[in-house]
N, C-alpha and C. Protein backbone atom coordinates (compact mmCIF):
# COMPACT_ATOMS: atom_id res chain seq x y z
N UNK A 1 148.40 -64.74 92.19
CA UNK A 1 148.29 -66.09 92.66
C UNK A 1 149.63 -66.51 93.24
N UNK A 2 149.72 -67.28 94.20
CA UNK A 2 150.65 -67.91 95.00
C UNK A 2 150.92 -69.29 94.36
N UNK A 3 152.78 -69.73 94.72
CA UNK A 3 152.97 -70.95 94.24
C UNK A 3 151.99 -71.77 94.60
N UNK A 4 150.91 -71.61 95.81
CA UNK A 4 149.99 -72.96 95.76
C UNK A 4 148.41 -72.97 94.96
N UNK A 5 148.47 -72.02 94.33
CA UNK A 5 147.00 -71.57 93.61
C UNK A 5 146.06 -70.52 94.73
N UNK A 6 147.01 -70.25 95.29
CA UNK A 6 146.27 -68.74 96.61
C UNK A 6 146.01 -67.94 95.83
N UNK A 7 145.58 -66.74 96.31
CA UNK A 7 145.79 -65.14 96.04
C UNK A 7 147.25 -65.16 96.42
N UNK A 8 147.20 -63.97 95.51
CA UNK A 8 148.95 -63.67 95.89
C UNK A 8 148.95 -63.12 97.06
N UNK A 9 150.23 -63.27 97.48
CA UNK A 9 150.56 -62.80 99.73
C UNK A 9 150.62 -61.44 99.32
N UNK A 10 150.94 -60.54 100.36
CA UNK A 10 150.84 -59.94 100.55
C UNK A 10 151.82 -59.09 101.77
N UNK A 11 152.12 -58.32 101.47
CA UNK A 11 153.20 -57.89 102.64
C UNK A 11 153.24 -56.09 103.13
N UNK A 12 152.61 -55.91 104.23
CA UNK A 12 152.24 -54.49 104.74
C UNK A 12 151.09 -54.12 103.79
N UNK A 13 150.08 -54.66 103.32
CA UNK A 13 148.81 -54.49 102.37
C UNK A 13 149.47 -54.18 101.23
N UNK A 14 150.52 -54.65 100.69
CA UNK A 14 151.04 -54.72 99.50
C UNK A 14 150.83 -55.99 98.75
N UNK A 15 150.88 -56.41 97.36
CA UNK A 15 151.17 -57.66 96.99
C UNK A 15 152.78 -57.50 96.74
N UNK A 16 153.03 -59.21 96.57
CA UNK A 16 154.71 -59.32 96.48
C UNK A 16 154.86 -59.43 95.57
N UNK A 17 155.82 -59.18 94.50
CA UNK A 17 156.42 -59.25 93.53
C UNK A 17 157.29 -60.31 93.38
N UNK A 18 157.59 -61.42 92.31
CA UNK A 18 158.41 -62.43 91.96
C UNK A 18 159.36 -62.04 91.51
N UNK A 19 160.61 -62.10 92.09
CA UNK A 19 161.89 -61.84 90.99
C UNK A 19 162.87 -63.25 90.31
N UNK A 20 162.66 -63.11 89.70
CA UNK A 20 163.53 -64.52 89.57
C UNK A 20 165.17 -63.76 88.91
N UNK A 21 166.42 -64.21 89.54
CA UNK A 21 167.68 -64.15 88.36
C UNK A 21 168.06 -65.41 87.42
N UNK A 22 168.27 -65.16 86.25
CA UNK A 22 168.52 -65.92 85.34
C UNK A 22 170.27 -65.60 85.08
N UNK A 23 170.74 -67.40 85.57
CA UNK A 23 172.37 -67.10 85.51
C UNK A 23 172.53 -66.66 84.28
N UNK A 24 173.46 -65.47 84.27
CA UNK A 24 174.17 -64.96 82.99
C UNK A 24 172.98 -64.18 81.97
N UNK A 25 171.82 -63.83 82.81
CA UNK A 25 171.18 -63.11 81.94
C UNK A 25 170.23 -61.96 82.75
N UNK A 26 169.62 -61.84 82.28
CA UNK A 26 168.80 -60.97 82.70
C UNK A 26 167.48 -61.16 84.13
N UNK A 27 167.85 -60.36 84.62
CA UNK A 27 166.57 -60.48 86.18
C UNK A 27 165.11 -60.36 85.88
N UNK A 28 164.29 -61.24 86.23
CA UNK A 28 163.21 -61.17 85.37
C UNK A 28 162.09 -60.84 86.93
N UNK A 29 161.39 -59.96 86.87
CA UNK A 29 160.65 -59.34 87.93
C UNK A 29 159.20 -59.67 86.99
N UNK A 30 157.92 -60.18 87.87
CA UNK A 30 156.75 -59.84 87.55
C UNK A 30 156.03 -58.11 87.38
N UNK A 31 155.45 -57.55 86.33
CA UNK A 31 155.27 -56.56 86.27
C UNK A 31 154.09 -56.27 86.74
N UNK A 32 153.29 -55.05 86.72
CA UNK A 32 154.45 -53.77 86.40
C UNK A 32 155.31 -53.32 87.05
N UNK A 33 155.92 -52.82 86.66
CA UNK A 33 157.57 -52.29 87.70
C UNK A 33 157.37 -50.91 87.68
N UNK A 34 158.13 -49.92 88.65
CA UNK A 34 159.25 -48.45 88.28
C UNK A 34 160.24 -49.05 88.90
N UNK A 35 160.96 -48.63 87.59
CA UNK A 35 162.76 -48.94 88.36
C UNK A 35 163.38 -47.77 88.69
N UNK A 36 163.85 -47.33 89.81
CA UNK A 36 164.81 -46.06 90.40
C UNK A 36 165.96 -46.02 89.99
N UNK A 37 166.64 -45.48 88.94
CA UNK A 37 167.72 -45.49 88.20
C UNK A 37 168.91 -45.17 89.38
N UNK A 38 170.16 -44.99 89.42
CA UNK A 38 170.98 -44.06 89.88
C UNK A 38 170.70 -42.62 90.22
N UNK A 39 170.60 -42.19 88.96
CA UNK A 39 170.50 -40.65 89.02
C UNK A 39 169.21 -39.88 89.00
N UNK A 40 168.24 -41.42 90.07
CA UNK A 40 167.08 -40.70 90.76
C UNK A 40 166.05 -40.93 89.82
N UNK A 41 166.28 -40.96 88.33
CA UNK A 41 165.24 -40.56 87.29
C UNK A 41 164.42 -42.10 87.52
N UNK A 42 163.48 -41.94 86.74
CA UNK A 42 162.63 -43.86 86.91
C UNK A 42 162.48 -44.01 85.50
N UNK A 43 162.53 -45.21 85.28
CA UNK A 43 161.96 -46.24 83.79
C UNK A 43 160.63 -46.91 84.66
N UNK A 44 159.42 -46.85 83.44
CA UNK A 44 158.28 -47.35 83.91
C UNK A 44 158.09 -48.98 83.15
N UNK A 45 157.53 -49.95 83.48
CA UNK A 45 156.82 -50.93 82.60
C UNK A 45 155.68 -51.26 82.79
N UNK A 46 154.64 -51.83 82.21
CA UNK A 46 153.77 -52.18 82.31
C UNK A 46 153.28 -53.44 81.88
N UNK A 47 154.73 -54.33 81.00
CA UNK A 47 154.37 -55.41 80.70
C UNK A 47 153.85 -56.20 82.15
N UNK A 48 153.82 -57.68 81.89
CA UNK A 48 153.35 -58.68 82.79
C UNK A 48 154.80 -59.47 83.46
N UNK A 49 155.69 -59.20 82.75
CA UNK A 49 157.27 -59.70 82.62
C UNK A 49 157.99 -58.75 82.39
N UNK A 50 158.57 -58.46 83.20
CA UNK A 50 159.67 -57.25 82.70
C UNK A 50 161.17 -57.96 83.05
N UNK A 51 162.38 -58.14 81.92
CA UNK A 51 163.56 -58.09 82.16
C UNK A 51 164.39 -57.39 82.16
N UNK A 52 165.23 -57.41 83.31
CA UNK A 52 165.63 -56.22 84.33
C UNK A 52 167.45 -56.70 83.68
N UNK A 53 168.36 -55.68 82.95
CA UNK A 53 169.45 -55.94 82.52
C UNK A 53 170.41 -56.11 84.06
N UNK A 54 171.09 -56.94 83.93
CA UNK A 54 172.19 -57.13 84.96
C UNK A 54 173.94 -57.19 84.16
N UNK A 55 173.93 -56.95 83.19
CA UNK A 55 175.32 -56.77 82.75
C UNK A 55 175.40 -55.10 82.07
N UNK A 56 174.38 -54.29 82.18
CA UNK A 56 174.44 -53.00 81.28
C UNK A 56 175.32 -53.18 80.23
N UNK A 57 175.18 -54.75 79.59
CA UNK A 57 175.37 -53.87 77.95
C UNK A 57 174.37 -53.35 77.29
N UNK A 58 173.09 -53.35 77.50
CA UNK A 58 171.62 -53.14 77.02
C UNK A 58 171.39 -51.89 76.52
N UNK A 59 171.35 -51.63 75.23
CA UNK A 59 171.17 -50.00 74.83
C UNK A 59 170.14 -49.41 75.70
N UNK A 60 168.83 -50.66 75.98
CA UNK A 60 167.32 -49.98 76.27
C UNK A 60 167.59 -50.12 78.01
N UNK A 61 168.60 -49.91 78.49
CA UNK A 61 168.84 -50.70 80.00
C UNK A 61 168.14 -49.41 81.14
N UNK A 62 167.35 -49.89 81.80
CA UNK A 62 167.83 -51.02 82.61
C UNK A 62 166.55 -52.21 82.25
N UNK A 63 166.43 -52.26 81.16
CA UNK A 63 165.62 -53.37 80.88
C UNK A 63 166.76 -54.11 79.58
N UNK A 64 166.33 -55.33 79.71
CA UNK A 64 167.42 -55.63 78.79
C UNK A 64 166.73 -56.17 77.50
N UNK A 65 167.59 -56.11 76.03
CA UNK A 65 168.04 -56.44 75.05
C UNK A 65 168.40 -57.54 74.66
N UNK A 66 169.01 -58.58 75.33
CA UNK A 66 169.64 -59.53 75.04
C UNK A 66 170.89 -59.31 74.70
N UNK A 67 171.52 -58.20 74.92
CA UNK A 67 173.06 -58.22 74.12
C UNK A 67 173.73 -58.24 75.37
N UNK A 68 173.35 -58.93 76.22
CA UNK A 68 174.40 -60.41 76.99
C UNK A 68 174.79 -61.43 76.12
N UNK A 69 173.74 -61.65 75.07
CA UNK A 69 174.11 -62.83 74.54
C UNK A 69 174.79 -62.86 73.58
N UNK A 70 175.70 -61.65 72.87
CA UNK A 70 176.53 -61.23 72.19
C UNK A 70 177.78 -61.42 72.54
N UNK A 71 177.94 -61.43 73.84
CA UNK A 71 179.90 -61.47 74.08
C UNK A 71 179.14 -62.48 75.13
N UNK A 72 180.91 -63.16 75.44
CA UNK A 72 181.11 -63.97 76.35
C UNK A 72 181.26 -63.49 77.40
N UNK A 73 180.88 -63.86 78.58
CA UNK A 73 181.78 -63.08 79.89
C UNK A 73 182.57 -64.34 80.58
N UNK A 74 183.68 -63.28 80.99
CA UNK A 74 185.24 -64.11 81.72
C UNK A 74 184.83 -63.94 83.25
């Protein structure tokens, strides 16, 4: 569904995906996801919400943990 109560758009017969960033936390993408790591390999999800780590302190990363919310950042 679309912000106006549509079907969701669509782009090259794809649907679009929502990403939202959350300052100082984690990137929150509508699921399901594959995320393309660096070193090529993929992490799968299948939740409905997947949060996407943006500080890699996250043991489980690249999805995050919450242990952003453990230290401060400068």
């Amino acid at each position: 569904m679309n912000a106006t109560g549509g079907p969701p758009e669509t782009s090259g017969g794809r649907e679009r995906r929502r990403v939202r960033i959350v300052p100082g936390g984690p990137v929150l993408v509508e699921g399901p996801v594959e995320v393309v790591l660096e070193d090529g390999s993929t992490a799968v999800s299948d939740r409905w919400l997947v949060a996407l780590c943006a500080c890699r302190r996250s043991r489980t990363y690249p999805f995050c943990d919450t242990s952003h919310r453990r230290r401060r950042r400068d």
